[in-house]
PDB file of N, CA and C in Angstrom:
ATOM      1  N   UNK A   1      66.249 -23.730 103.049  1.00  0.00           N
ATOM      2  CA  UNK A   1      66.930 -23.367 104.278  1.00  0.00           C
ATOM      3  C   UNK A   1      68.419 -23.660 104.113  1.00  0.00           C
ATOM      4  N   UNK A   2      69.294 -22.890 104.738  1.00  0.00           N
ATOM      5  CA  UNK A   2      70.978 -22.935 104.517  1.00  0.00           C
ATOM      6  C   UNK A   2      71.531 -23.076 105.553  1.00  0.00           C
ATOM      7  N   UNK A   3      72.525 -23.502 106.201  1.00  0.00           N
ATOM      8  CA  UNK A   3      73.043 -24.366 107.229  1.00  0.00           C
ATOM      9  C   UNK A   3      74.517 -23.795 107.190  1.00  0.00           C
ATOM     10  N   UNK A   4      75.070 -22.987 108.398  1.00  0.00           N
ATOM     11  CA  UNK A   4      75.978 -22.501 108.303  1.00  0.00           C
ATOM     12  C   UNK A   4      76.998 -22.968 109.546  1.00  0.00           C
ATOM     13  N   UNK A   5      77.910 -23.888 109.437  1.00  0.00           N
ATOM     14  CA  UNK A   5      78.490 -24.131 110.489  1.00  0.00           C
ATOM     15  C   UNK A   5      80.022 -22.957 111.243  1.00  0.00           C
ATOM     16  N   UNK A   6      80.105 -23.025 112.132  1.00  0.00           N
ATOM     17  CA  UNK A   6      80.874 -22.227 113.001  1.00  0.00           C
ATOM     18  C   UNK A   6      81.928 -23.182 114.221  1.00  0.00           C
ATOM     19  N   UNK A   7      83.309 -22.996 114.139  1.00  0.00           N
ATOM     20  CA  UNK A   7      83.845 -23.664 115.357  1.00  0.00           C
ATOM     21  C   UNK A   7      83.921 -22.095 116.550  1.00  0.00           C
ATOM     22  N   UNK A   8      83.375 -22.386 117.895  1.00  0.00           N
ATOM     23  CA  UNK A   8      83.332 -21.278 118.505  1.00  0.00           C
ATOM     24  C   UNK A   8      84.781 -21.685 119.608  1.00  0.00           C
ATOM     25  N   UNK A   9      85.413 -20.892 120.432  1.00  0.00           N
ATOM     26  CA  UNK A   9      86.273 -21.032 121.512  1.00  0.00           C
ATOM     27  C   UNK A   9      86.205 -20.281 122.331  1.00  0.00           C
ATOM     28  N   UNK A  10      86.420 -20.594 123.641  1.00  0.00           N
ATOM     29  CA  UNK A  10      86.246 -20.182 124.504  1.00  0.00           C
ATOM     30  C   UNK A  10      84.333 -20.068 125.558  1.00  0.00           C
ATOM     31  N   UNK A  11      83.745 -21.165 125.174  1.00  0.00           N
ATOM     32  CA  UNK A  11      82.964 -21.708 125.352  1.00  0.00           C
ATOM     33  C   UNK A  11      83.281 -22.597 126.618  1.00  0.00           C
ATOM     34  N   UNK A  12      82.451 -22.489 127.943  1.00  0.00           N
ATOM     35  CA  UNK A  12      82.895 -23.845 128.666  1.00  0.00           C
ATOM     36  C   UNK A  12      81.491 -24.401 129.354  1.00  0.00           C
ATOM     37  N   UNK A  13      80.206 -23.622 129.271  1.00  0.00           N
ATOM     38  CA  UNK A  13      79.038 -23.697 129.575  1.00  0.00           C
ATOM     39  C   UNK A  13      77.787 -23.426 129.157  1.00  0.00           C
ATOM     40  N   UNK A  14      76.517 -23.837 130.132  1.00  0.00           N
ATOM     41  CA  UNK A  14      75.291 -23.339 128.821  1.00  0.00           C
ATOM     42  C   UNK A  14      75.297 -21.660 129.258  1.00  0.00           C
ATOM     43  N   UNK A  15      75.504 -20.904 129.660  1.00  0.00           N
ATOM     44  CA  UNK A  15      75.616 -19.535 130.106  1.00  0.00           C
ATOM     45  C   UNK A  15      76.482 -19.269 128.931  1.00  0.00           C
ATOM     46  N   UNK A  16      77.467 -19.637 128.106  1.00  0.00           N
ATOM     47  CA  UNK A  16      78.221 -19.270 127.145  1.00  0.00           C
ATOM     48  C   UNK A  16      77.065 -19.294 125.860  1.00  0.00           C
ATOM     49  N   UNK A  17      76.766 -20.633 126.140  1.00  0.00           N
ATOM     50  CA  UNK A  17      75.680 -21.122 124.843  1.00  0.00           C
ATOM     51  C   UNK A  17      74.694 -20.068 124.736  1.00  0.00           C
ATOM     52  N   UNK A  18      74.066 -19.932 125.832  1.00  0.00           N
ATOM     53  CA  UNK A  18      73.270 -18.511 125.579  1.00  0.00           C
ATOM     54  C   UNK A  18      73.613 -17.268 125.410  1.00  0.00           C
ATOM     55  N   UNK A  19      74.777 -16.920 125.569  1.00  0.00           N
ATOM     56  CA  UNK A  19      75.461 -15.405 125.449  1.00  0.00           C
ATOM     57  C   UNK A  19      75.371 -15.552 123.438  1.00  0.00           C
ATOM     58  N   UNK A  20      76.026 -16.501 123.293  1.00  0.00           N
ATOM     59  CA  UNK A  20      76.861 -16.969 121.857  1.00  0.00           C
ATOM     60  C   UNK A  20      75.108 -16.902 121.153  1.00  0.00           C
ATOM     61  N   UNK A  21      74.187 -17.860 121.812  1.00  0.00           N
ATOM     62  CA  UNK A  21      72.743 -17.465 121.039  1.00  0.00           C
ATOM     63  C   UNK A  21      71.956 -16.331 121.075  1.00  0.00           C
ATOM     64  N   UNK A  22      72.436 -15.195 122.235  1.00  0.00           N
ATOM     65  CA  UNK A  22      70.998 -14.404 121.937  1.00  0.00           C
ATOM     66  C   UNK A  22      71.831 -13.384 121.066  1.00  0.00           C
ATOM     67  N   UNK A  23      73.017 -12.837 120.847  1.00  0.00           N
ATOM     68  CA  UNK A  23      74.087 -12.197 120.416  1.00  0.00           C
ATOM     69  C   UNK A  23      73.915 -12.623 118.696  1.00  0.00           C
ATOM     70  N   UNK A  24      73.867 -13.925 118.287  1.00  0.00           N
ATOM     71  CA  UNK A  24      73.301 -14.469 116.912  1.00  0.00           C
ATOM     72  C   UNK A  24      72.008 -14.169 116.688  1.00  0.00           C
ATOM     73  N   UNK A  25      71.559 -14.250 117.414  1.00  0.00           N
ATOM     74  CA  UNK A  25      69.977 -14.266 117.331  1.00  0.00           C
ATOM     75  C   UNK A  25      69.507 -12.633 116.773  1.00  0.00           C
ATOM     76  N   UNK A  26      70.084 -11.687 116.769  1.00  0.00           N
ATOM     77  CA  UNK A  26      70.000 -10.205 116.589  1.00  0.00           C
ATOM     78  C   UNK A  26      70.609 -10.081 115.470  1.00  0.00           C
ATOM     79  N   UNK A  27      71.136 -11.164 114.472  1.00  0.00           N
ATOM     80  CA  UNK A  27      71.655 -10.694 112.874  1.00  0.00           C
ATOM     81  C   UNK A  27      70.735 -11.017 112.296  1.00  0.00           C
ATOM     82  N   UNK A  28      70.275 -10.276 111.432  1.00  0.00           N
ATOM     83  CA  UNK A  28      69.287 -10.350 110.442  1.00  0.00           C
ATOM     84  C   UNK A  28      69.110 -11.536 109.433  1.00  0.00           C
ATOM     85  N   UNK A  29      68.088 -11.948 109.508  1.00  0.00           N
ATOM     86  CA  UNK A  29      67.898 -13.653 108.756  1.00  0.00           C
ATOM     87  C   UNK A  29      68.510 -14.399 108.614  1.00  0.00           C
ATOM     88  N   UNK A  30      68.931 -14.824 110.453  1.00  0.00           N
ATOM     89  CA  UNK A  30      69.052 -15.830 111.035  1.00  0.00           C
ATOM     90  C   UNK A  30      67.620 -16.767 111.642  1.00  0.00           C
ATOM     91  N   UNK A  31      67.249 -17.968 111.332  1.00  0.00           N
ATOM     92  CA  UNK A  31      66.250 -18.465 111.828  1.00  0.00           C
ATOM     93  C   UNK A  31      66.502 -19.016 112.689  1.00  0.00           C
ATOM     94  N   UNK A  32      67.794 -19.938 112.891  1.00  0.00           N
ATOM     95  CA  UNK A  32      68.035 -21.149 113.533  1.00  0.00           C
ATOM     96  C   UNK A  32      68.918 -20.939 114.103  1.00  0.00           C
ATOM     97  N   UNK A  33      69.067 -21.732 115.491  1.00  0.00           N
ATOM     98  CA  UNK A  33      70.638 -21.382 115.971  1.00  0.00           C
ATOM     99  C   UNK A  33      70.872 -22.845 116.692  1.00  0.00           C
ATOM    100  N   UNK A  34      72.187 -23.546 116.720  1.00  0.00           N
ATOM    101  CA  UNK A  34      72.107 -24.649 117.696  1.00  0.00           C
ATOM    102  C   UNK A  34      73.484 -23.966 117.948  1.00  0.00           C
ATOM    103  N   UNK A  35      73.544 -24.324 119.584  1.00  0.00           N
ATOM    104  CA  UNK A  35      75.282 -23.650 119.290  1.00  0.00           C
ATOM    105  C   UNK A  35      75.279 -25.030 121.128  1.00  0.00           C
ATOM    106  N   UNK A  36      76.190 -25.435 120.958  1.00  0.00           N
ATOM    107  CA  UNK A  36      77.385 -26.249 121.933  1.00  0.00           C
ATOM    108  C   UNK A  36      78.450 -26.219 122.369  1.00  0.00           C
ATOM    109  N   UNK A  37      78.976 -25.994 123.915  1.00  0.00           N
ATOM    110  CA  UNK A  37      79.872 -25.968 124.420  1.00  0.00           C
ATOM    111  C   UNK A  37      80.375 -26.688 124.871  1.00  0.00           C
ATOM    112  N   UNK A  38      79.469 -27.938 125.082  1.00  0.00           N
ATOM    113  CA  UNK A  38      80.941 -29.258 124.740  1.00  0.00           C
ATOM    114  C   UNK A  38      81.760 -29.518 123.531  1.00  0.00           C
ATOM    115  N   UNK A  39      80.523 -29.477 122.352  1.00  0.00           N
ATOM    116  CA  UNK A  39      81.427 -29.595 120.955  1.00  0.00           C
ATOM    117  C   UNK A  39      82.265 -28.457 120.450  1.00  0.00           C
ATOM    118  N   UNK A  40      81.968 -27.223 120.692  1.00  0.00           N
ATOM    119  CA  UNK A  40      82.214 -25.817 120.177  1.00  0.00           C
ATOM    120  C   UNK A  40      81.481 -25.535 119.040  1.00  0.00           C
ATOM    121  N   UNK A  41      80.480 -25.770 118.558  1.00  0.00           N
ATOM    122  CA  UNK A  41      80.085 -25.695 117.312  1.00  0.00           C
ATOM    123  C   UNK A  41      79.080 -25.115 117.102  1.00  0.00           C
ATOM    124  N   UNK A  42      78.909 -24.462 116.511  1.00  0.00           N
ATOM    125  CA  UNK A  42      77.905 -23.405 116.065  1.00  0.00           C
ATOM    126  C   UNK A  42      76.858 -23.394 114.851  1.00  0.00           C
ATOM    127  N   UNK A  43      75.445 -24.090 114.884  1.00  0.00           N
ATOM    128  CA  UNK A  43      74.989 -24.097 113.568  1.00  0.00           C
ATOM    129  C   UNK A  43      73.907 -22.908 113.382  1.00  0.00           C
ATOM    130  N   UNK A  44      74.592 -22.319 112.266  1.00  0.00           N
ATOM    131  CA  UNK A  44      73.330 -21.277 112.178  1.00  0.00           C
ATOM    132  C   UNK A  44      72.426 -21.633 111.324  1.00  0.00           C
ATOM    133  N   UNK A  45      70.916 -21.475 111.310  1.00  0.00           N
ATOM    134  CA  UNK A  45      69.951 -21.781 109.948  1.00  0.00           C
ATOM    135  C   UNK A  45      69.396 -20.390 109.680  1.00  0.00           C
ATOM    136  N   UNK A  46      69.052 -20.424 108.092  1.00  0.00           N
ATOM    137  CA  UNK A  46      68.684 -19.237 107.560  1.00  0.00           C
ATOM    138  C   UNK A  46      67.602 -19.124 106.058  1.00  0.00           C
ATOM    139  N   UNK A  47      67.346 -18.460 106.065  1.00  0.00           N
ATOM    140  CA  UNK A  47      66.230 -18.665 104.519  1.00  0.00           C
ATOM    141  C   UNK A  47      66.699 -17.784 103.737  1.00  0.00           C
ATOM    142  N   UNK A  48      66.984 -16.710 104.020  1.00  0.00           N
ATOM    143  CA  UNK A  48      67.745 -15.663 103.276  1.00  0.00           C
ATOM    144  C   UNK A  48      69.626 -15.539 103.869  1.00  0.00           C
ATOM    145  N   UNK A  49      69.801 -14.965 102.401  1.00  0.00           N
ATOM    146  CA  UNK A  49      71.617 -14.889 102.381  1.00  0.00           C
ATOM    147  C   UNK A  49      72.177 -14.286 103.828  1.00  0.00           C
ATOM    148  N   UNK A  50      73.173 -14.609 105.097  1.00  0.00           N
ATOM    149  CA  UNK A  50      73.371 -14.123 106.006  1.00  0.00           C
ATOM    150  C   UNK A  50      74.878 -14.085 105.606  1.00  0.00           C
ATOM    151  N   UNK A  51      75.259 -13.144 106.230  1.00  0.00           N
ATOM    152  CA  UNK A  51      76.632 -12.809 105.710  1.00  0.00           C
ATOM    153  C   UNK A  51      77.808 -13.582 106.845  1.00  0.00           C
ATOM    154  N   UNK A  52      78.390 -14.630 106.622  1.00  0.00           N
ATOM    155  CA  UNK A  52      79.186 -14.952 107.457  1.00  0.00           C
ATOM    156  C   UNK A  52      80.067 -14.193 108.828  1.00  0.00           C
ATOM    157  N   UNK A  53      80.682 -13.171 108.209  1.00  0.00           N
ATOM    158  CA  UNK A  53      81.098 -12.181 108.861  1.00  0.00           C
ATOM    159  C   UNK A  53      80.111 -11.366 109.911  1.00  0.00           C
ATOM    160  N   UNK A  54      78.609 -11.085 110.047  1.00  0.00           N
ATOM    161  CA  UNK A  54      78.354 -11.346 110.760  1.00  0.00           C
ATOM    162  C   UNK A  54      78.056 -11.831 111.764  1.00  0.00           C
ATOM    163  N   UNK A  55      77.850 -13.455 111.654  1.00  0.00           N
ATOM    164  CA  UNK A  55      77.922 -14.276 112.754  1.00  0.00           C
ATOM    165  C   UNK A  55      79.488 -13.965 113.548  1.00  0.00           C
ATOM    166  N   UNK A  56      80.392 -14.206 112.682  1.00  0.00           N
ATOM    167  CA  UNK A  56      81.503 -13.957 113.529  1.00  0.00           C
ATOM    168  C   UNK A  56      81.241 -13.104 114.407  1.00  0.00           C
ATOM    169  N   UNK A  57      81.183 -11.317 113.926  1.00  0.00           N
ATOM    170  CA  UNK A  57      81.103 -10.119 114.492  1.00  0.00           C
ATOM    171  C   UNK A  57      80.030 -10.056 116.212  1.00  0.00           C
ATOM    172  N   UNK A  58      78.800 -11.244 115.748  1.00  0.00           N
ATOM    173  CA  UNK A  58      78.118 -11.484 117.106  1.00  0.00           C
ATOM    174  C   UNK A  58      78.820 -12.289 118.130  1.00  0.00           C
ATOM    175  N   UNK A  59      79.614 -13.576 117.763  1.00  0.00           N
ATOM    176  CA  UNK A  59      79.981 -14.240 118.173  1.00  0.00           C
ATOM    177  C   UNK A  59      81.160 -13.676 119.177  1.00  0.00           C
ATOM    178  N   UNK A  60      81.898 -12.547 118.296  1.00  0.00           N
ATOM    179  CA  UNK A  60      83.205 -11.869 118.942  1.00  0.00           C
ATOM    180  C   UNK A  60      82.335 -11.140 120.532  1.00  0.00           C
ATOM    181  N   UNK A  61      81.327 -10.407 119.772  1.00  0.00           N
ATOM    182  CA  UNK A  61      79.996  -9.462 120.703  1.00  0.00           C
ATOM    183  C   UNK A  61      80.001 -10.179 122.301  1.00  0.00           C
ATOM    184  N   UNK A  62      79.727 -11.002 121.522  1.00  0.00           N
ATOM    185  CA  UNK A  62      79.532 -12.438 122.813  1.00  0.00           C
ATOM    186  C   UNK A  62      80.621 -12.467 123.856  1.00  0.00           C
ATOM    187  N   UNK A  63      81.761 -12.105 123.352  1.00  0.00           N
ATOM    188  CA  UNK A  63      82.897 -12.725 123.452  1.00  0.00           C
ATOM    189  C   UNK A  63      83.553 -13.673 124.058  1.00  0.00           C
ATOM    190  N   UNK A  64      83.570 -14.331 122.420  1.00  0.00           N
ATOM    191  CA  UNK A  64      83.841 -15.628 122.111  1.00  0.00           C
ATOM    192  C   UNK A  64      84.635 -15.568 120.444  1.00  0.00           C
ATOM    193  N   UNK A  65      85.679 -16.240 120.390  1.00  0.00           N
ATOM    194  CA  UNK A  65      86.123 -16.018 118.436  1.00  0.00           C
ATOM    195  C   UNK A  65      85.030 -17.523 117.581  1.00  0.00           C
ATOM    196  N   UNK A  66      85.049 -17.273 116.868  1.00  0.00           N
ATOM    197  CA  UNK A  66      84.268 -18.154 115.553  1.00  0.00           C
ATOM    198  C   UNK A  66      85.029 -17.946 114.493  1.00  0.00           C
ATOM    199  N   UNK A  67      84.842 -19.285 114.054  1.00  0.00           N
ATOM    200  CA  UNK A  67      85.479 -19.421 112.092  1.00  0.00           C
ATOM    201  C   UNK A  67      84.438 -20.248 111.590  1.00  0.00           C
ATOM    202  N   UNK A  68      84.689 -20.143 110.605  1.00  0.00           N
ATOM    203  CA  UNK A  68      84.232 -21.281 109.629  1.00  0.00           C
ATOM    204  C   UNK A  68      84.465 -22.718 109.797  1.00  0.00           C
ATOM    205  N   UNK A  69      83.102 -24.117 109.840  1.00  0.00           N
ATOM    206  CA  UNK A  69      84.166 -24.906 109.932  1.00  0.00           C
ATOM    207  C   UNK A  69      84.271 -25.558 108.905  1.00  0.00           C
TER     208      UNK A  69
END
């Protein structure tokens, strides 16, 4: 399993947390998601290769920005 962390912004609630998760949740082999809007942080889990740039691209979806952290 691979562990992909994310700083998210513009986060201020769990209504964000869930926008930011079901929006991740629709990229392809993603297993895991923890995502926080007190911390901003975004962990994705996965078994197969997920392309970073996707998460972003959901995360933007969401809208919300993400990087790497």
């Amino acid at each position: 399993m691979t562990t992909t962390q994310f700083q998210v912004t513009g986060m201020t609630c769990g209504h964000c947390e869930m926008s930011v998760r079901e929006e991740v949740a629709k990229v392809a082999g993603v297993d895991g998601i923890d995502v926080s809007a007190q911390t901003g942080m975004l962990v994705v889990s996965s078994t197969a290769s997920v392309d970073p740039n996707a998460i972003i691209a959901a995360v933007d979806e969401a809208g919300y920005q993400a990087v790497p952290a």
